[in-house]
Protein backbone atom coordinates (compact mmCIF):
# COMPACT_ATOMS: atom_id res chain seq x y z
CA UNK A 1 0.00 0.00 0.00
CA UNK A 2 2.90 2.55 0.65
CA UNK A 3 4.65 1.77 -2.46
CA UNK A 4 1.40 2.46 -4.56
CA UNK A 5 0.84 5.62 -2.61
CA UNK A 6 4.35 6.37 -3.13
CA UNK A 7 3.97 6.02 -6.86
CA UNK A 8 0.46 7.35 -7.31
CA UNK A 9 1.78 10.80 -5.43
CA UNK A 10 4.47 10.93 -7.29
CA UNK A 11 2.50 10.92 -10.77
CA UNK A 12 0.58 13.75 -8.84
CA UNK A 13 3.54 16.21 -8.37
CA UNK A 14 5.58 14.68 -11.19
CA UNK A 15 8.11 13.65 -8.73
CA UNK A 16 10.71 10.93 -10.43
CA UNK A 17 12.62 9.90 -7.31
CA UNK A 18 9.26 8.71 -5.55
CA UNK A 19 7.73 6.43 -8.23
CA UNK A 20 11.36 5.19 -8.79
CA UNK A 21 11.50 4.16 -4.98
CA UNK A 22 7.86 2.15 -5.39
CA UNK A 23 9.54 0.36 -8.52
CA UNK A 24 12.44 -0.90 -5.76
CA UNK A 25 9.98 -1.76 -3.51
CA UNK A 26 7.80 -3.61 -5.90
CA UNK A 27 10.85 -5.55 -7.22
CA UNK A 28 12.50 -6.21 -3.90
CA UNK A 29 9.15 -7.57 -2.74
CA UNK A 30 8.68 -9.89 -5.71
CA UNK A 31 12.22 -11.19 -4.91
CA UNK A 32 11.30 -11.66 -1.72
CA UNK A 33 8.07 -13.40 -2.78
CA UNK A 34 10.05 -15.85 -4.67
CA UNK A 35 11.99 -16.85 -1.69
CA UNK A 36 9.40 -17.12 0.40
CA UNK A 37 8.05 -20.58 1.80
CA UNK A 38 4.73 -19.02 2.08
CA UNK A 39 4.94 -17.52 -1.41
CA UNK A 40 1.55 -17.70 -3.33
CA UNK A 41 0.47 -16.60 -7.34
CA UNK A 42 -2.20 -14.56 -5.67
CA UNK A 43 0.72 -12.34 -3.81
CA UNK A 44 2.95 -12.48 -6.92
CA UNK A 45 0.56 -11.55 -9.67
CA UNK A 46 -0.81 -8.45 -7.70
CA UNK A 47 2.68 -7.19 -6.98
CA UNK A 48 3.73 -7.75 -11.05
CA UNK A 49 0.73 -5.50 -11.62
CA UNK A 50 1.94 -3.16 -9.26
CA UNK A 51 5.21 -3.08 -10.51
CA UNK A 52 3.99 -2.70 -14.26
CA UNK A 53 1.56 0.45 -13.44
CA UNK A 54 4.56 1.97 -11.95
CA UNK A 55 6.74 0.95 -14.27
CA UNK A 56 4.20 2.58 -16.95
CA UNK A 57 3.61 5.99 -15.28
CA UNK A 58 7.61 6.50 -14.78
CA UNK A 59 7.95 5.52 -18.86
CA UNK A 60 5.35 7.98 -20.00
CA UNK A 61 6.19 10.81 -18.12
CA UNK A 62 10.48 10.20 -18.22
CA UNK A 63 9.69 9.46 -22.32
CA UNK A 64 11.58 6.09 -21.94
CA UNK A 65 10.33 3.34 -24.47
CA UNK A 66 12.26 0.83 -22.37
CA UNK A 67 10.55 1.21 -18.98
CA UNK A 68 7.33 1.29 -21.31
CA UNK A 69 7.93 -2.11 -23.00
CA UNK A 70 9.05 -3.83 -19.07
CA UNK A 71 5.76 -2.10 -17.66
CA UNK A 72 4.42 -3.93 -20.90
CA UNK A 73 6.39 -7.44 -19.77
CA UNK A 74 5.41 -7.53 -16.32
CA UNK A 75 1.46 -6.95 -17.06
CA UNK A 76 1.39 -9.52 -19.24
CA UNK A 77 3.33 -12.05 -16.58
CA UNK A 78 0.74 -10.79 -14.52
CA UNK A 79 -2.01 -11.97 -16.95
CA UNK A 80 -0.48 -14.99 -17.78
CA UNK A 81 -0.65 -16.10 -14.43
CA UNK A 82 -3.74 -14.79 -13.30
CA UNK A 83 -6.91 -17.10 -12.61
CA UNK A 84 -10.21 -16.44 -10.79
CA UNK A 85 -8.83 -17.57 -7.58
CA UNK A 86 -6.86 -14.43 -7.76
CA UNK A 87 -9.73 -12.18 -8.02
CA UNK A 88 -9.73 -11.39 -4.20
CA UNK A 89 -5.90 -9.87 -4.59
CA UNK A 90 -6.16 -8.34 -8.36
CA UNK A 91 -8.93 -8.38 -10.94
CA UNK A 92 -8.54 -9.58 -14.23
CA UNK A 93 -9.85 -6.54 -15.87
CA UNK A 94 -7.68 -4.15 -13.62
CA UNK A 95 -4.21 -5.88 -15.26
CA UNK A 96 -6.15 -5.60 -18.64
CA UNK A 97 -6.99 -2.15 -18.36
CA UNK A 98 -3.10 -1.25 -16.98
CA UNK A 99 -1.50 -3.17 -19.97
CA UNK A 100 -4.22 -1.22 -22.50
CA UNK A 101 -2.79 1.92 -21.18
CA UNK A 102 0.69 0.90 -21.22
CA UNK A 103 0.07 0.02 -24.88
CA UNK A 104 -1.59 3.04 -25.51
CA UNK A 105 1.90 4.68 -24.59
CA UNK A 106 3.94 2.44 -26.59
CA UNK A 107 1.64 3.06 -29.74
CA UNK A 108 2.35 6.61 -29.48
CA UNK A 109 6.10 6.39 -29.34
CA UNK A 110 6.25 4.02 -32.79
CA UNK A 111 5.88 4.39 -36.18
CA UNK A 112 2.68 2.33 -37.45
CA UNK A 113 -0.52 1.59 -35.58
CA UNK A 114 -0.08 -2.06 -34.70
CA UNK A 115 0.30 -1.60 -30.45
CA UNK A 116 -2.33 1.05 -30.81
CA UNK A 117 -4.75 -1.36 -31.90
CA UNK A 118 -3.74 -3.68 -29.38
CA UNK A 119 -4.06 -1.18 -26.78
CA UNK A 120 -7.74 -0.75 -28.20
CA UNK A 121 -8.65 -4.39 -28.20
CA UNK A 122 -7.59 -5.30 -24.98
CA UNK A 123 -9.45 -2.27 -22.92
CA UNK A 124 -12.07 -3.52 -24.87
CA UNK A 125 -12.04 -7.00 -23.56
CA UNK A 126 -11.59 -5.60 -19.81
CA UNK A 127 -14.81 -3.57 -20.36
CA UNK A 128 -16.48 -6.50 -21.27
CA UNK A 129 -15.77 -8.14 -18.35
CA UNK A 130 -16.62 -5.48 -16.32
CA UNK A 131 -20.13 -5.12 -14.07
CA UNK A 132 -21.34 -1.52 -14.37
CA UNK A 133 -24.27 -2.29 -11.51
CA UNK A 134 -21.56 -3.50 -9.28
CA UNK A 135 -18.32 -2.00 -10.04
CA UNK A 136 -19.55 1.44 -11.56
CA UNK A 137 -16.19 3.01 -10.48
CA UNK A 138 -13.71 0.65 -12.87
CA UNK A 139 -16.32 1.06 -15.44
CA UNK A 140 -15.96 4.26 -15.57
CA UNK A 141 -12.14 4.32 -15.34
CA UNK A 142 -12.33 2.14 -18.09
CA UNK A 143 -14.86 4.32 -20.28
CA UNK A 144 -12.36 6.79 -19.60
CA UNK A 145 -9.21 4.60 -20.62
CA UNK A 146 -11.07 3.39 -24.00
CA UNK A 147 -11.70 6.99 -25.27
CA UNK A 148 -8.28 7.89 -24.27
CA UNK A 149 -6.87 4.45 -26.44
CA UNK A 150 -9.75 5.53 -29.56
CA UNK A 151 -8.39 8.84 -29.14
CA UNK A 152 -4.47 8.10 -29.89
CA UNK A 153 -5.43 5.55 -32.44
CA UNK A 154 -7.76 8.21 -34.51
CA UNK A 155 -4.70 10.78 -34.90
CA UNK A 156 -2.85 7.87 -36.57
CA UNK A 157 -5.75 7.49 -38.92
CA UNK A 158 -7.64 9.25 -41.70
CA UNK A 159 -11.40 9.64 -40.96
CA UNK A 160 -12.87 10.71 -38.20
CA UNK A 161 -14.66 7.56 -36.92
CA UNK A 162 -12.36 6.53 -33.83
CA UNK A 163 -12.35 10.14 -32.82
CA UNK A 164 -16.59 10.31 -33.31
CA UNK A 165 -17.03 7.11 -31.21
CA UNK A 166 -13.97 8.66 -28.57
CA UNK A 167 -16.39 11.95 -27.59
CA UNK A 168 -19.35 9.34 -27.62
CA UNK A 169 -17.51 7.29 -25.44
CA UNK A 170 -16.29 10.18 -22.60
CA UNK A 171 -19.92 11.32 -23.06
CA UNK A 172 -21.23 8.36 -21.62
CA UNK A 173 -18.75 7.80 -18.86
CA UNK A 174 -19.39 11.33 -17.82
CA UNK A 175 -23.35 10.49 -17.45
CA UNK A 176 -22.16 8.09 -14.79
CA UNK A 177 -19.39 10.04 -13.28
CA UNK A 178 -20.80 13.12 -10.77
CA UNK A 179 -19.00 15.41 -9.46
CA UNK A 180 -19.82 16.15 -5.71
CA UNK A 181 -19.01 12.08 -5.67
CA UNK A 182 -16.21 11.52 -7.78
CA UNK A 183 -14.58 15.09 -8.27
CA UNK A 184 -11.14 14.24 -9.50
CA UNK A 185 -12.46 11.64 -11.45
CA UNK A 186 -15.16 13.83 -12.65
CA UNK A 187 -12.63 16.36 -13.81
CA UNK A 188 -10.47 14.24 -15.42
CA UNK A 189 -13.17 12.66 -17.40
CA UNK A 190 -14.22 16.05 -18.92
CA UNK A 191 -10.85 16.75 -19.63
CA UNK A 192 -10.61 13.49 -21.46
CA UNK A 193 -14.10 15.21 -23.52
CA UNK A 194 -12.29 18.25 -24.48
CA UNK A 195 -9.39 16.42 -25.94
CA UNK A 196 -11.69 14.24 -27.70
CA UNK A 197 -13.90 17.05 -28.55
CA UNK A 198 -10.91 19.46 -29.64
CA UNK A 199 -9.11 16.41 -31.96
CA UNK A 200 -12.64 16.20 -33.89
CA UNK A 201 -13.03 19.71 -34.28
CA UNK A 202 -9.73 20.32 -35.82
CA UNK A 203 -10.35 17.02 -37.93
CA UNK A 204 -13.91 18.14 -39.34
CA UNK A 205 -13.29 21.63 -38.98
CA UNK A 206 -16.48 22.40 -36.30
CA UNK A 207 -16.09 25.23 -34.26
CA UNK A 208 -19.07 24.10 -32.07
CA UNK A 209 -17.14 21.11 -31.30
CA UNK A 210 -13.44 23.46 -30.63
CA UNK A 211 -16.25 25.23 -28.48
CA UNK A 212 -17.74 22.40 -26.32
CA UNK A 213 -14.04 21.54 -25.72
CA UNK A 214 -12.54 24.99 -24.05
CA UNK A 215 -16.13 24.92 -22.03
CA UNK A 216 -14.81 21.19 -20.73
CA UNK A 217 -11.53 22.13 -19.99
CA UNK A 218 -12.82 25.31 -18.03
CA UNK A 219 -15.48 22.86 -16.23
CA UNK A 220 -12.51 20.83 -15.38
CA UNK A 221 -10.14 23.23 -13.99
CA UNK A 222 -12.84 24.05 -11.83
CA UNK A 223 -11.31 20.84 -9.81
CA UNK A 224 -7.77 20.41 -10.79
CA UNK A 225 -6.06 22.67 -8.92
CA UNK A 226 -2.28 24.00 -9.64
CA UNK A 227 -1.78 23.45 -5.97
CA UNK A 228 -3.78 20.28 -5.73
CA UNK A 229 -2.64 18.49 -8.76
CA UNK A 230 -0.37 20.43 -10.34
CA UNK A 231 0.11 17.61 -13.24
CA UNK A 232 -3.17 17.49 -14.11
CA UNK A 233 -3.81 21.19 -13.71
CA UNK A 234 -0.65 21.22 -16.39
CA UNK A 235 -2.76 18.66 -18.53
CA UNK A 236 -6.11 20.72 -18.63
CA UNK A 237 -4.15 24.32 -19.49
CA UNK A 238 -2.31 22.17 -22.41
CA UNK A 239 -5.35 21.10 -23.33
CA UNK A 240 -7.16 24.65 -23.31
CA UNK A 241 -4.42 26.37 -24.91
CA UNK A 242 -4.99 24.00 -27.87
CA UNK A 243 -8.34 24.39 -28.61
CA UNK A 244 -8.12 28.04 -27.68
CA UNK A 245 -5.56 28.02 -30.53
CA UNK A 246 -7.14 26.14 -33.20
CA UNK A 247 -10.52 28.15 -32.59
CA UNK A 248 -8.84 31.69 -32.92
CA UNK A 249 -6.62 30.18 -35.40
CA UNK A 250 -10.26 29.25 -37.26
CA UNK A 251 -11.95 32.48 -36.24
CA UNK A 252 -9.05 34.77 -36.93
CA UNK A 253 -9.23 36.37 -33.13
CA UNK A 254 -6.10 37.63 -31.98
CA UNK A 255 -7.32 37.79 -28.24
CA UNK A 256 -7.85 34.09 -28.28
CA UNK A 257 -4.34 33.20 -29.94
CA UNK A 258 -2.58 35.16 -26.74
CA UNK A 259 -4.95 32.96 -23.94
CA UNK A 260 -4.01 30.18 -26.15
CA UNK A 261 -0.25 31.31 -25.56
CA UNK A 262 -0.75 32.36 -21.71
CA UNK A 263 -2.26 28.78 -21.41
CA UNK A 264 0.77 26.90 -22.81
CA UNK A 265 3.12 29.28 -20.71
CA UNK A 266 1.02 28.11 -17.44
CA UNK A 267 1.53 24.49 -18.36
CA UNK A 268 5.28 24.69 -18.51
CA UNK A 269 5.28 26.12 -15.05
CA UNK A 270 4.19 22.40 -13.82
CA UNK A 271 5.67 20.74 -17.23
CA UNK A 272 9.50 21.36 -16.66
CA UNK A 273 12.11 19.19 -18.63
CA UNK A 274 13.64 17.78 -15.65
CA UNK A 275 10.34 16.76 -14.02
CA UNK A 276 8.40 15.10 -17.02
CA UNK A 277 10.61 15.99 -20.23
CA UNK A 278 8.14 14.19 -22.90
CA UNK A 279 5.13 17.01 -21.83
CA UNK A 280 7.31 19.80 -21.73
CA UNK A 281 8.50 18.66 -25.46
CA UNK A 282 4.83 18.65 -25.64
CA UNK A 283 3.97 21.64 -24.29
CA UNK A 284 6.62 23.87 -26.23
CA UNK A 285 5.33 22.26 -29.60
CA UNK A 286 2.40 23.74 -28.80
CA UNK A 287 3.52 26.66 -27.82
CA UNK A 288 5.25 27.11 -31.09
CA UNK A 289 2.22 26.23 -32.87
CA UNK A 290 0.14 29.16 -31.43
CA UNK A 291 3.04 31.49 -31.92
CA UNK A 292 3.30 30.71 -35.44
CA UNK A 293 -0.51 31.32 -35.71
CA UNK A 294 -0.71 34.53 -34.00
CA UNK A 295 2.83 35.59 -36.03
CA UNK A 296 0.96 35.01 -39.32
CA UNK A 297 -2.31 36.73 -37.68
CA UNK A 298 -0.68 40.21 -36.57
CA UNK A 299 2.02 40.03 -39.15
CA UNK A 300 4.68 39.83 -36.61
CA UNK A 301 7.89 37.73 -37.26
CA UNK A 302 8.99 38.45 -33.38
CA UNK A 303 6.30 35.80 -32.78
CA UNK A 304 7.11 33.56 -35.86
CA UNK A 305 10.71 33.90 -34.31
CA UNK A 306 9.94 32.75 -31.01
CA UNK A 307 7.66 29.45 -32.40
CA UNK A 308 11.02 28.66 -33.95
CA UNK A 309 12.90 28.32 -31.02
CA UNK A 310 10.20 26.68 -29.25
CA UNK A 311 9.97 23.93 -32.06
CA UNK A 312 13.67 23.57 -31.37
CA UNK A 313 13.72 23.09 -27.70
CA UNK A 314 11.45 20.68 -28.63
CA UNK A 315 13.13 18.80 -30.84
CA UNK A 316 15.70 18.45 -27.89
CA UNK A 317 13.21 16.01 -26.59
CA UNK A 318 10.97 14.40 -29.98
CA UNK A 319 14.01 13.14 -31.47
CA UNK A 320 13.81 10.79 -34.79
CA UNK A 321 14.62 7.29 -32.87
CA UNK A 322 12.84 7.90 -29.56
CA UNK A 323 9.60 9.66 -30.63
CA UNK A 324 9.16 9.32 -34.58
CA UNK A 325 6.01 10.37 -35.07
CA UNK A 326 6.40 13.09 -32.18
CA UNK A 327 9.32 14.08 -34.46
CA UNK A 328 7.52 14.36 -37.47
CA UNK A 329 5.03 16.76 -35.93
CA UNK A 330 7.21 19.21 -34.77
CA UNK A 331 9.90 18.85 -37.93
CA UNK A 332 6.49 20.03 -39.96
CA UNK A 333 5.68 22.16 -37.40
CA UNK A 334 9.37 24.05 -37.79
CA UNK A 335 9.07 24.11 -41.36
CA UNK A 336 6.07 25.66 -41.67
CA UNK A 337 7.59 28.31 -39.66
CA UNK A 338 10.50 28.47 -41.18
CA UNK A 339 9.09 29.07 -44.42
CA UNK A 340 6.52 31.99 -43.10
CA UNK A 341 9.56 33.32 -41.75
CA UNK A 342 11.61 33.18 -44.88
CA UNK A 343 8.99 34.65 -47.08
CA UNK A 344 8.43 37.62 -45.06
CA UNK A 345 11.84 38.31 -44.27
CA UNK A 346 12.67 37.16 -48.40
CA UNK A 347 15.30 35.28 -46.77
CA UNK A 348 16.33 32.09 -48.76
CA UNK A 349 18.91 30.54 -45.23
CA UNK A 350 15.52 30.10 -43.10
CA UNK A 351 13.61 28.82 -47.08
CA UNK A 352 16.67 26.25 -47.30
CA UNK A 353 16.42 25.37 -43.91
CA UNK A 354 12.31 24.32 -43.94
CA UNK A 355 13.13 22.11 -46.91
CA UNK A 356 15.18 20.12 -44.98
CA UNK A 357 12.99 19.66 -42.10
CA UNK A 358 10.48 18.68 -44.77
CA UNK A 359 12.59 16.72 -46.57
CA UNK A 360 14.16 14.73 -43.53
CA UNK A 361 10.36 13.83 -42.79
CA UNK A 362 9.83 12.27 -45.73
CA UNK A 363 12.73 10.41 -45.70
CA UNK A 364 11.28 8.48 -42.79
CA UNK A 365 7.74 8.69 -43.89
CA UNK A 366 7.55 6.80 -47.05
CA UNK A 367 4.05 6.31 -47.87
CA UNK A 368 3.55 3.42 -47.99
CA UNK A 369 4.19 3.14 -43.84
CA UNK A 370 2.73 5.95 -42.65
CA UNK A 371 0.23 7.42 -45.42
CA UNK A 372 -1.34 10.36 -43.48
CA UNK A 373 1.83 11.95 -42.44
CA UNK A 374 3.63 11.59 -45.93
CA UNK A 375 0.33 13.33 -47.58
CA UNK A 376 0.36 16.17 -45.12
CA UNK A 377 4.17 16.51 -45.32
């Protein structure tokens, strides 16, 4: 129990050193369990599950693919092992939801959609083996974890289908979820309806939808707190500033480009490099996005300037072998900017320079492995 506290504080505050000291304590205990004369599965598959949702929380937010694929290894010892007499230390479903998200991290860190869809397919099998009458809690968690999985899968895809069915899916978990019961649940659930919300507004071009998502975000930083949960307070400003962004962006406002801006610069007072590197890469892709935008907008290359360096810094992080399709993003990202920059400056150095961050993207690309990103290229 202190380990998991341990680790589930730490993913609060974003503090490394604490989830890393629940990993040593889950491993040091399954050593010990293997030792043990009164050793039993029942002890040994709940602390592998342990030790893979810790293992998955300090891959995601440290950007490490190899602490990703052993948070992957040890869920799926778990599973392996797992039978119904184990149901009273760790329920089937709860491993199968933990190794869906861990997927759903891996997916995003690799070229192609293969883990993606695995990550899809096995939330899907925990849900069905999940009572809503009697556990209405994990079935919520796990409405929650499914439109989060159709949500990183419908990115990697043309259409809008996976992202449709992602809002419809947050939609109904939040029927279930109330607020004066389940606050931080309840906020985190709306937050996972504006980024659903926001993805199929930029994808179909609906305002009402860009709309519906800054009112969900706002809704949800009614209960994350900077000073309560700073990391999730982090993840509902990242998620405002982007729809604030692509709606002013759509509308041509100028005012809602700069809350789109002060939004992102909010987020990377809890999203610091040291503390969880792969959202600050994040967050200053973003960043440079909406600078870009509002650059274009006012007709200001002091803000096209400044998108350039944020696309940089970011780059520090999304690099090619670690984060390819991270990379790719914010390669186009910088060469869009690049070129904006060039052609109001009529300087050919920054012209040069966006043709080979477009070029090195294709290069990777091909299209015949990932056809979306070569088109859009």
């Amino acid at each position: 129990i202190f380990a998991t506290a341990l680790c589930t504080y730490g993913a609060e505050v974003g503090d490394k050193a604490r989830i890393e000291n629940g990993i040593t304590f889950f491993e040091s205990a399954l050593e010990l369990e293997s030792k043990s004369n009164n050793s039993t599965t029942a002890n040994w598959v709940g602390l592998q599950n342990n030790l893979g949702v810790a293992l998955y929380v300090l891959g995601k937010n440290q950007d490490d693919v190899g602490i990703l694929k052993k948070a992957r290894k040890a869920l799926e010892a778990a599973l392996s092992f797992w039978n119904l007499e184990h149901s009273t230390t760790v329920k089937r479903q709860a491993i199968l939801s933990n190794l869906g998200n861990a997927l759903v991290a891996l997916g995003e860190r690799e070229t192609g959609t293969q883990t993606s869809e695995e990550a899809l397919t096995t939330i899907r099998m925990a849900l069905r083996e999940t009572d809503k009458a009697t556990s209405v809690v994990d079935w919520i968690g796990l409405q929650n974890n499914l439109s989060v999985a159709l949500l990183s899968l419908g990115l990697r895809q043309s259409g809008t289908d996976h992202l449709a069915e992602s809002v419809d899916v947050a939609r109904t978990a939040l029927a279930e979820c109330h607020r004066k019961r389940w606050p931080h649940m309840w906020a985190a659930t709306i937050n996972n309806l504006a980024s659903s919300l926001r993805s199929l507004g930029e994808r179909e071009n609906s305002s009402q939808a860009l709309q519906g998502a800054i009112a969900a975000c706002r809704e949800s930083l009614l209960e994350r707190k900077q000073e309560k949960v700073p990391m999730a307070w982090a993840e509902t400003q990242t998620n405002l500033g982007i729809a604030l962004r692509l709606l002013g962006a759509r509308e041509q406002r100028i005012g809602m480009l700069e809350d789109s801006v002060a939004a992102f610069r909010a987020a990377l007072l809890e999203n610091t490099r040291e503390r969880v590197p792969v959202r600050w890469a994040a967050t200053q892709d973003s960043l440079g996005v909406t600078l870009s935008s509002l650059g274009e907008l006012a007709s200001s290359t002091a803000y096209i300037e400044e998108a350039i360096i944020a696309f940089r810094l970011a780059l520090e992080v999304r690099t090619q072998d670690r984060l390819p399709v991270d990379w790719t993003s914010t390669q186009n990202n910088l060469g869009g900017a690049l070129t904006h920059l060039g052609d109001r400056e009529f300087n050919n150095l920054h012209l040069r320079e966006a043709v080979a961050a477009y070029q090195s993207i294709l290069l990777v690309n091909t299209r015949e492995k990932e056809p979306l990103i070569w088109a859009t290229a």
